[in-house]
C-alpha atoms as a PDB file:
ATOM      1  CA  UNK A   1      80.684  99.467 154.114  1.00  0.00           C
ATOM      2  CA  UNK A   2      83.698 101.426 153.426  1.00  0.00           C
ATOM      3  CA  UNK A   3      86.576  99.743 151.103  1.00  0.00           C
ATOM      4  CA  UNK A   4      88.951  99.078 153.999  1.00  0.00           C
ATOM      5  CA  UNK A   5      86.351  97.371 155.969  1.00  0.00           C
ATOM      6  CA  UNK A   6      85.325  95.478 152.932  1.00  0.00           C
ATOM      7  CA  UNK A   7      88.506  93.941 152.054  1.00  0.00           C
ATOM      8  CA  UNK A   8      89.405  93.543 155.840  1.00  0.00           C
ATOM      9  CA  UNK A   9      85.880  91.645 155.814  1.00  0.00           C
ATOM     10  CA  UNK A  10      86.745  89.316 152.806  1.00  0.00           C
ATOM     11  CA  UNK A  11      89.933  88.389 154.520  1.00  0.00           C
ATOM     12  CA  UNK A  12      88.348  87.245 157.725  1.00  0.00           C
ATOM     13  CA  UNK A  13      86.084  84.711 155.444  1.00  0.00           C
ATOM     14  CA  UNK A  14      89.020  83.727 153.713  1.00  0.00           C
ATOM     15  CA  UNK A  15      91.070  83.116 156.535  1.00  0.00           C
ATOM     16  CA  UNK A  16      88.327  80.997 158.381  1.00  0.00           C
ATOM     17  CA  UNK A  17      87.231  78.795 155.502  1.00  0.00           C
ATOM     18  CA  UNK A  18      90.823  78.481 153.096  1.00  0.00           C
ATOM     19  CA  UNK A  19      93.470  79.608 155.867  1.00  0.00           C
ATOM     20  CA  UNK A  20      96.959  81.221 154.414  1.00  0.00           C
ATOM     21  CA  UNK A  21      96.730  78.640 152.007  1.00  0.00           C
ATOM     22  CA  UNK A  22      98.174  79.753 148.222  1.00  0.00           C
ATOM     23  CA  UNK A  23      97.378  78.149 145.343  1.00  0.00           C
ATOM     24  CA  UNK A  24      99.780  78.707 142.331  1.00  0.00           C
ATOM     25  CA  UNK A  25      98.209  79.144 138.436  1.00  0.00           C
ATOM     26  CA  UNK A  26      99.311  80.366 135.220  1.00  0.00           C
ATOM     27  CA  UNK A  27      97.842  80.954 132.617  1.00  0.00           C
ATOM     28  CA  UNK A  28      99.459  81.071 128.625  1.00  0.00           C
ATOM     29  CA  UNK A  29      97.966  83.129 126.287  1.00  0.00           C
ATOM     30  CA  UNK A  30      96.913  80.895 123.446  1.00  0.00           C
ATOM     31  CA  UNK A  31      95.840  82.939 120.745  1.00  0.00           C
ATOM     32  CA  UNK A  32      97.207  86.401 120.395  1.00  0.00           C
ATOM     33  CA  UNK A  33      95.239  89.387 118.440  1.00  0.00           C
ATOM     34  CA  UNK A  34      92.840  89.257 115.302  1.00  0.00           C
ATOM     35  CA  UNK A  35      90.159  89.456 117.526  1.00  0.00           C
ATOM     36  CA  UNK A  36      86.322  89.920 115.550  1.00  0.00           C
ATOM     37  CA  UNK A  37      84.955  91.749 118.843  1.00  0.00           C
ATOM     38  CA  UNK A  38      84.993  94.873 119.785  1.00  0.00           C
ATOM     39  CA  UNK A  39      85.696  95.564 123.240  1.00  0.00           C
ATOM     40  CA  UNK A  40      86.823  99.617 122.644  1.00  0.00           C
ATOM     41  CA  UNK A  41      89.408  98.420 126.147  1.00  0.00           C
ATOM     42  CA  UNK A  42      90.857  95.532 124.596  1.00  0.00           C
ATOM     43  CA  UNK A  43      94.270  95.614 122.653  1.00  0.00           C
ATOM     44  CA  UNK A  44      93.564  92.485 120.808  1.00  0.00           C
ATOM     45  CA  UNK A  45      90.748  93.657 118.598  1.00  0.00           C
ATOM     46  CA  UNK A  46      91.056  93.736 115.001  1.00  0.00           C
ATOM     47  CA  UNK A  47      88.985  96.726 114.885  1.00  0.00           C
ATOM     48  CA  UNK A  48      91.688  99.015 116.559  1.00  0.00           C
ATOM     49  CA  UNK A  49      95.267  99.734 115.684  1.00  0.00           C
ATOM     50  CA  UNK A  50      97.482  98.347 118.142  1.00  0.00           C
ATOM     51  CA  UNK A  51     101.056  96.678 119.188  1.00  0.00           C
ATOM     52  CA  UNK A  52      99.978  93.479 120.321  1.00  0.00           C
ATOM     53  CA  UNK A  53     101.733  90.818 119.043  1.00  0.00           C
ATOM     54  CA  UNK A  54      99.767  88.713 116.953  1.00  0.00           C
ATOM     55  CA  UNK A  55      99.509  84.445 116.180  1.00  0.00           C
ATOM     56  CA  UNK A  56      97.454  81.868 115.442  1.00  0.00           C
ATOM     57  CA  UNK A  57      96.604  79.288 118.097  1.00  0.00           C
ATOM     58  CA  UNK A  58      99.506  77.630 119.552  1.00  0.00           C
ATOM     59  CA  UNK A  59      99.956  73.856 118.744  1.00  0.00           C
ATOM     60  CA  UNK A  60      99.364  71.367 121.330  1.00  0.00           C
ATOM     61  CA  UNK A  61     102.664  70.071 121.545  1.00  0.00           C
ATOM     62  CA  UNK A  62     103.604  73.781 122.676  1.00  0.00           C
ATOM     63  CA  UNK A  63     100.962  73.897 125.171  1.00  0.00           C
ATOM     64  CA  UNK A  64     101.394  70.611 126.751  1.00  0.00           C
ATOM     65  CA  UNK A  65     105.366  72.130 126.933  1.00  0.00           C
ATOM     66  CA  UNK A  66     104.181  75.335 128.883  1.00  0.00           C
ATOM     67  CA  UNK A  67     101.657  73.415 130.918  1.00  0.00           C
ATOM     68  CA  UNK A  68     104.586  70.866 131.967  1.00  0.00           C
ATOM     69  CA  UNK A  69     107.368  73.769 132.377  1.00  0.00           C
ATOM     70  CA  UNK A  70     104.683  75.450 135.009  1.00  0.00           C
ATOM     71  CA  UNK A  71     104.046  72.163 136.661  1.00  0.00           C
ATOM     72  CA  UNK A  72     108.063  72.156 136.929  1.00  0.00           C
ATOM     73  CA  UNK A  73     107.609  75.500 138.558  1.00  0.00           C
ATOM     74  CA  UNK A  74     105.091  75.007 141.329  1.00  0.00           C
ATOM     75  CA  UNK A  75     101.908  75.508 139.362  1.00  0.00           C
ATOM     76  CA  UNK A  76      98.397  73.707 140.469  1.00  0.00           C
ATOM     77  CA  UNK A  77      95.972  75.159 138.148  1.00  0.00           C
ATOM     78  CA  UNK A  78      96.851  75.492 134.603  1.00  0.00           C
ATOM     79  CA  UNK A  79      94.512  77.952 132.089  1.00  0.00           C
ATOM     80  CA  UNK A  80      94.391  78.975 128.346  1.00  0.00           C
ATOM     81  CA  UNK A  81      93.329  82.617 127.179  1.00  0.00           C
ATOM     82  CA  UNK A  82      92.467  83.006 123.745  1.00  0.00           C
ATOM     83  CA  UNK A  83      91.173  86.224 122.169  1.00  0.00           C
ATOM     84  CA  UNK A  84      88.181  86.364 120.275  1.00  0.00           C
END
């Protein structure tokens, strides 16, 4: 199935089981760099010298914060990204 028909395809499915229906999430990234892994793609990894800003795991006060301020913003789903 070509691309166009395949996303055209998806769409239909969508439509007829979620509608136009959005749902709103963020996400906060939780833990920046200093990554043990590898990935050769991934700007976080320790093993490659990069520009990402780098810190520890953010507090939970600071999270609960973010989570609230997105809430505040229209928000349903809330997520954490850490690396590593």
């Amino acid at each position: 199935m070509p691309r166009r028909a395949s996303i055209a395809a998806a769409n239909r499915i969508k439509n007829q089981f979620i509608g136009q229906k959005v749902d709103l999430c963020s996400i906060v990234n939780a833990k920046s760099g200093n990554c043990s892994e590898d990935c050769i793609f991934c700007s976080q990894s320790v093993h490659y010298d990069t520009t990402a800003t780098t810190y520890p795991l953010l507090e939970e006060d600071e999270v609960l914060e973010r989570a609230k301020k997105m809430e505040e913003s229209g928000a349903e789903h809330f997520g954490l990204v850490t690396s590593g």
